[in-house]
C-alpha atoms as a PDB file:
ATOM      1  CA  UNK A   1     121.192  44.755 195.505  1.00  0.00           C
ATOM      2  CA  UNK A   2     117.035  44.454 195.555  1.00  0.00           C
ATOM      3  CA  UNK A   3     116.978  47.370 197.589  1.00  0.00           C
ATOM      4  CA  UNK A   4     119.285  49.545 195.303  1.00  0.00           C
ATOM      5  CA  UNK A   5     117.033  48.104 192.158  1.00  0.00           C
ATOM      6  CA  UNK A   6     113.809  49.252 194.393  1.00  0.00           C
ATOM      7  CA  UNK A   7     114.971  52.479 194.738  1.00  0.00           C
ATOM      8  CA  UNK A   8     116.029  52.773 191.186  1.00  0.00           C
ATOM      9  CA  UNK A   9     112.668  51.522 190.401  1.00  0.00           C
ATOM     10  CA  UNK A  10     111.197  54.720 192.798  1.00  0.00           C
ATOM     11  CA  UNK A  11     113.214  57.126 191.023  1.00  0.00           C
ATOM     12  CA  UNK A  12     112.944  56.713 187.779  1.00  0.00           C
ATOM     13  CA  UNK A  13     109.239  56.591 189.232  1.00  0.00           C
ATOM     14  CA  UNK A  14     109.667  59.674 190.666  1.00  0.00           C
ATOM     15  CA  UNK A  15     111.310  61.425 187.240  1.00  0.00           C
ATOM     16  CA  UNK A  16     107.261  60.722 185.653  1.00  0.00           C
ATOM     17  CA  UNK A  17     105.639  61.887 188.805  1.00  0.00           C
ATOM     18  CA  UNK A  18     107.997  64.778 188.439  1.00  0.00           C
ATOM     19  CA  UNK A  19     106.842  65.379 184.774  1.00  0.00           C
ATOM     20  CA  UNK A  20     103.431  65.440 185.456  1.00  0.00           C
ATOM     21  CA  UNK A  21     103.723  67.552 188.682  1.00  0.00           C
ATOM     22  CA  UNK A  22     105.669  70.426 186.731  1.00  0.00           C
ATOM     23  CA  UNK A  23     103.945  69.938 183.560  1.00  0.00           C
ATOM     24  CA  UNK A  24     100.368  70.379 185.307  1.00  0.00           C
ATOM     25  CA  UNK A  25     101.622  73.236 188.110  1.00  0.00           C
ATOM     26  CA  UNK A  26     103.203  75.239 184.765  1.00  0.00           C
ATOM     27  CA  UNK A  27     100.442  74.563 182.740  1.00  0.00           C
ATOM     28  CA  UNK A  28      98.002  75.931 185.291  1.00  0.00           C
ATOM     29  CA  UNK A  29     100.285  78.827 185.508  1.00  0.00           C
ATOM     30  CA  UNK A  30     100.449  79.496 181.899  1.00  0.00           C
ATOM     31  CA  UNK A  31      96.716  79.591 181.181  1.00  0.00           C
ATOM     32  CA  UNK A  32      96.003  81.886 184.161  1.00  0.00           C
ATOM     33  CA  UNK A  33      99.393  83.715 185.162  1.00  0.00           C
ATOM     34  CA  UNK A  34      99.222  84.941 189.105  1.00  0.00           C
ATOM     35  CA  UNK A  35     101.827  86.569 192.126  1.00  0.00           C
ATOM     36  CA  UNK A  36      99.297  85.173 194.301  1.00  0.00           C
ATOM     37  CA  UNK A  37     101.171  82.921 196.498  1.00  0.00           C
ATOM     38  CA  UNK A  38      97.428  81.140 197.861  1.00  0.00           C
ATOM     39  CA  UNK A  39      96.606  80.371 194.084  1.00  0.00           C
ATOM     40  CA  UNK A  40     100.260  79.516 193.453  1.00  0.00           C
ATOM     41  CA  UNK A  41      99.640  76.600 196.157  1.00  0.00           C
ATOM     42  CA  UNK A  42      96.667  75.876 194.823  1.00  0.00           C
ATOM     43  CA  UNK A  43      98.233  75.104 190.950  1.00  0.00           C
ATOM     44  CA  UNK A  44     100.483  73.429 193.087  1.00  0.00           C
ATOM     45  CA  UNK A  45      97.964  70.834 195.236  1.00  0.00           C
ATOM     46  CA  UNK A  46      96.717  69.925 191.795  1.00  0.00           C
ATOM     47  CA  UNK A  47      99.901  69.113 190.023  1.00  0.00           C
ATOM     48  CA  UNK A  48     101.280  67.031 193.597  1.00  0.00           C
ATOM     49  CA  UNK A  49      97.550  65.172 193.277  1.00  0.00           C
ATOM     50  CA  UNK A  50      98.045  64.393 189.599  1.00  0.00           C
ATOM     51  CA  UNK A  51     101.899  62.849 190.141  1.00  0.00           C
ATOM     52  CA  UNK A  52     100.378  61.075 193.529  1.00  0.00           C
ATOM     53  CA  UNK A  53      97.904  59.424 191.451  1.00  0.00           C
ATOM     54  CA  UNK A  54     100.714  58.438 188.871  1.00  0.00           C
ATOM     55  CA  UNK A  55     103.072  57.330 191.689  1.00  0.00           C
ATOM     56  CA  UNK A  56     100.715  54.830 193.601  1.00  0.00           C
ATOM     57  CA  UNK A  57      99.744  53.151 190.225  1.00  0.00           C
ATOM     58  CA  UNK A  58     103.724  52.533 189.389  1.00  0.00           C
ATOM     59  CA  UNK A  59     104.803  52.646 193.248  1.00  0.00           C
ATOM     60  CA  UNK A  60     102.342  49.668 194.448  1.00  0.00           C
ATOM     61  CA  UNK A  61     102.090  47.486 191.015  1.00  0.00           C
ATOM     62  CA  UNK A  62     106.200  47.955 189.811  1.00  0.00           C
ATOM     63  CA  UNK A  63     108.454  49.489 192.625  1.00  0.00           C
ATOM     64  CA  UNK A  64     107.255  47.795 195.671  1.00  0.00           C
ATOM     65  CA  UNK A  65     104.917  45.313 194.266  1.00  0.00           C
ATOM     66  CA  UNK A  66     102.225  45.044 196.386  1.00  0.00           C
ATOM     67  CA  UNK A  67      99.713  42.961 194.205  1.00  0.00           C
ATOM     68  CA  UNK A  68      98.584  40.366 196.250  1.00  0.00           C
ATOM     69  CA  UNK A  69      96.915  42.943 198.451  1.00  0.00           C
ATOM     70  CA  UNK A  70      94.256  44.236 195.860  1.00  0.00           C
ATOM     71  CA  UNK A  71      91.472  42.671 197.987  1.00  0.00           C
ATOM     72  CA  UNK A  72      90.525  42.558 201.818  1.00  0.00           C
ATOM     73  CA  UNK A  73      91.821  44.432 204.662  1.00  0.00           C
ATOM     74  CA  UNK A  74      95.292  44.856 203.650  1.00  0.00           C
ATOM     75  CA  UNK A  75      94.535  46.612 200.314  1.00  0.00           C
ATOM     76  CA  UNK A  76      92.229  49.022 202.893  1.00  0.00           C
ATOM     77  CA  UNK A  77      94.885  49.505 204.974  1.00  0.00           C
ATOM     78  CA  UNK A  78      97.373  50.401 202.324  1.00  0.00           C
ATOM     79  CA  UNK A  79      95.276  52.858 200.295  1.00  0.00           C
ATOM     80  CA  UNK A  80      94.409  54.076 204.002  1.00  0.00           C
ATOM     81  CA  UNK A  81      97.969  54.678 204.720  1.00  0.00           C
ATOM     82  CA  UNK A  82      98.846  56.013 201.571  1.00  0.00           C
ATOM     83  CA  UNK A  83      95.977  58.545 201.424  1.00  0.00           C
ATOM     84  CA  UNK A  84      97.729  59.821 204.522  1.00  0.00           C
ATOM     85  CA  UNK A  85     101.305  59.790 203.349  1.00  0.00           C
ATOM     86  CA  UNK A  86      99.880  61.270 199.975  1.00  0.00           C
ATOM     87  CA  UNK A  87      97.865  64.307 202.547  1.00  0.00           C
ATOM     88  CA  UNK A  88     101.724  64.363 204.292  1.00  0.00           C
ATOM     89  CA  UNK A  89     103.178  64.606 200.801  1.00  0.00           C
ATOM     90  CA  UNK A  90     100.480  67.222 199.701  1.00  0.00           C
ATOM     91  CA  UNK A  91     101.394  69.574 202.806  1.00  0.00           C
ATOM     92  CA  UNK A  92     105.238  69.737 202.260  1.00  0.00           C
ATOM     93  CA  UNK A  93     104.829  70.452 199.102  1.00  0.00           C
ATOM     94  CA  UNK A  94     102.648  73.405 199.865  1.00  0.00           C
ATOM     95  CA  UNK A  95     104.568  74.430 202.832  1.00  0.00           C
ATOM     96  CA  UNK A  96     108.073  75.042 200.792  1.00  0.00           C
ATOM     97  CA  UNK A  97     106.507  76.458 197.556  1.00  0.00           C
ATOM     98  CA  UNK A  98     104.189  79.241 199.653  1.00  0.00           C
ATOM     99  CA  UNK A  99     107.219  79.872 201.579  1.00  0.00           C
ATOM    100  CA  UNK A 100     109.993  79.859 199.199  1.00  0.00           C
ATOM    101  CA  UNK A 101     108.610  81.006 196.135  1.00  0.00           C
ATOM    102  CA  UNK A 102     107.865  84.712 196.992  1.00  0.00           C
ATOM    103  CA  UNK A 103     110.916  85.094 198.926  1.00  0.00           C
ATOM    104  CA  UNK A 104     113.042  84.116 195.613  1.00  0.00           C
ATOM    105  CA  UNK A 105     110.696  86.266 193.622  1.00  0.00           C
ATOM    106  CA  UNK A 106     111.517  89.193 195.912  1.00  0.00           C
ATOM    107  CA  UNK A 107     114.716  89.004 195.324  1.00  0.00           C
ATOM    108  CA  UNK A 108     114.499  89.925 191.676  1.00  0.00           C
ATOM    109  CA  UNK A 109     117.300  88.468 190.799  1.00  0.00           C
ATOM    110  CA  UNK A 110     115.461  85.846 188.421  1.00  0.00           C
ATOM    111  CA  UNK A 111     111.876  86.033 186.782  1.00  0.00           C
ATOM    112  CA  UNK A 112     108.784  84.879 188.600  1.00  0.00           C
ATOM    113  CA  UNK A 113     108.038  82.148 186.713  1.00  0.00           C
ATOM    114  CA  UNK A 114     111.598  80.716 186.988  1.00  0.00           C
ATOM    115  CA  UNK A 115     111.460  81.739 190.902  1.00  0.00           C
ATOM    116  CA  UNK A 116     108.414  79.577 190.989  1.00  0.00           C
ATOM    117  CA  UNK A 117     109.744  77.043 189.326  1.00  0.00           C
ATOM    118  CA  UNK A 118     113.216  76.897 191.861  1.00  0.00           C
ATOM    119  CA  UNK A 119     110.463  76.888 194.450  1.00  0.00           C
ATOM    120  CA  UNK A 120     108.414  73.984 192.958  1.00  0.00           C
ATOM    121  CA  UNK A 121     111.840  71.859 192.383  1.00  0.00           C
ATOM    122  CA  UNK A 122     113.022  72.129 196.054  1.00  0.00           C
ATOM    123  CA  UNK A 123     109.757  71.526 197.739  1.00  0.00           C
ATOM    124  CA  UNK A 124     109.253  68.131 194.829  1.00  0.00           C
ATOM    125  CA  UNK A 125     112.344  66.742 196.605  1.00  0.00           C
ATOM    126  CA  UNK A 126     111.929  67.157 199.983  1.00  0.00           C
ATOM    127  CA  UNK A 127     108.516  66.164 199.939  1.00  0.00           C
ATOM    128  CA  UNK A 128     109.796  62.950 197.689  1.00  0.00           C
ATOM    129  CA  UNK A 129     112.000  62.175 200.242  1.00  0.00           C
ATOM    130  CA  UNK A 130     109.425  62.025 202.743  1.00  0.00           C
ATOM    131  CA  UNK A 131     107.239  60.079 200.799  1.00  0.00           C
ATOM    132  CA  UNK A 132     109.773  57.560 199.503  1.00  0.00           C
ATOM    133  CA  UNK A 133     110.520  56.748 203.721  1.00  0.00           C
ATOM    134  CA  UNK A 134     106.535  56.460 204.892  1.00  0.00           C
ATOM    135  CA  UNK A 135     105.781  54.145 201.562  1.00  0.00           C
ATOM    136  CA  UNK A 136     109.231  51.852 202.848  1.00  0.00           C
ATOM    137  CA  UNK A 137     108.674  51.757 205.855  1.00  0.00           C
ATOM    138  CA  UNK A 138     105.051  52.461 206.667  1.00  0.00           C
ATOM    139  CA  UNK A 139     102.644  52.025 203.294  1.00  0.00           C
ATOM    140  CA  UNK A 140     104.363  49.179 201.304  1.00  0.00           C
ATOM    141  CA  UNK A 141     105.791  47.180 203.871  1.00  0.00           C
END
């Protein structure tokens, strides 16, 4: 039962992270419109580091509960780890949207910035995925 509640607690995480990722990636996209994939991955960096930010607050003080390593070398060693996990998180992410989303746009079958959007959503939860396994079983453990 904890470990249904704790990931519960990571998804319903994960539904603000995913708020803030889409709402900074479209709002990036809506003050300067682009086809460019490279600037569609950048939009896209900054809207994964916003919800990263967002997830190790609520990950590390609410889902996990890691607060009795604030201080010393175990706080170092998590921030460490999740720095990396976050870089891990950061690639995916980039990986699937620069690879996906101008291969759905091509297909003209739906409009760019819903294409985009298709793109953004699959590459969100496969790089969640990944992230919710290294901060289990590597970061917060």
């Amino acid at each position: 039962m904890r470990r249904v509640l704790q990931l519960l607690k990571f998804v319903f995480v994960g539904f603000g992270n995913a708020i803030i990722d889409l709402g900074v990636f479209n709002g990036l996209y809506l003050i300067a419109p682009t086809h460019d994939v490279k600037r569609l991955v950048f939009y896209n960096t900054m809207a994964v580091g916003a919800a990263i930010l967002n997830s190790y607050i609520w990950n590390s003080r609410w889902t996990f509960r890691i607060q009795h390593r604030r201080r010393g070398p175990g706080a170092t060693r998590q921030k460490l780890l999740f720095a990396i996990q976050s870089l891990i998180n950061i690639v995916v992410n980039d990986l699937i949207l620069g690879l996906i989303a101008p291969w759905i746009a091509e297909t003209h079958v739906v409009d760019h910035v819903i294409a985009n959007n298709i793109a953004k959503l699959l590459a969100m939860f496969l790089a969640s995925l990944t992230s919710f396994l290294m901060m289990k079983l590597v970061v917060f453990v």
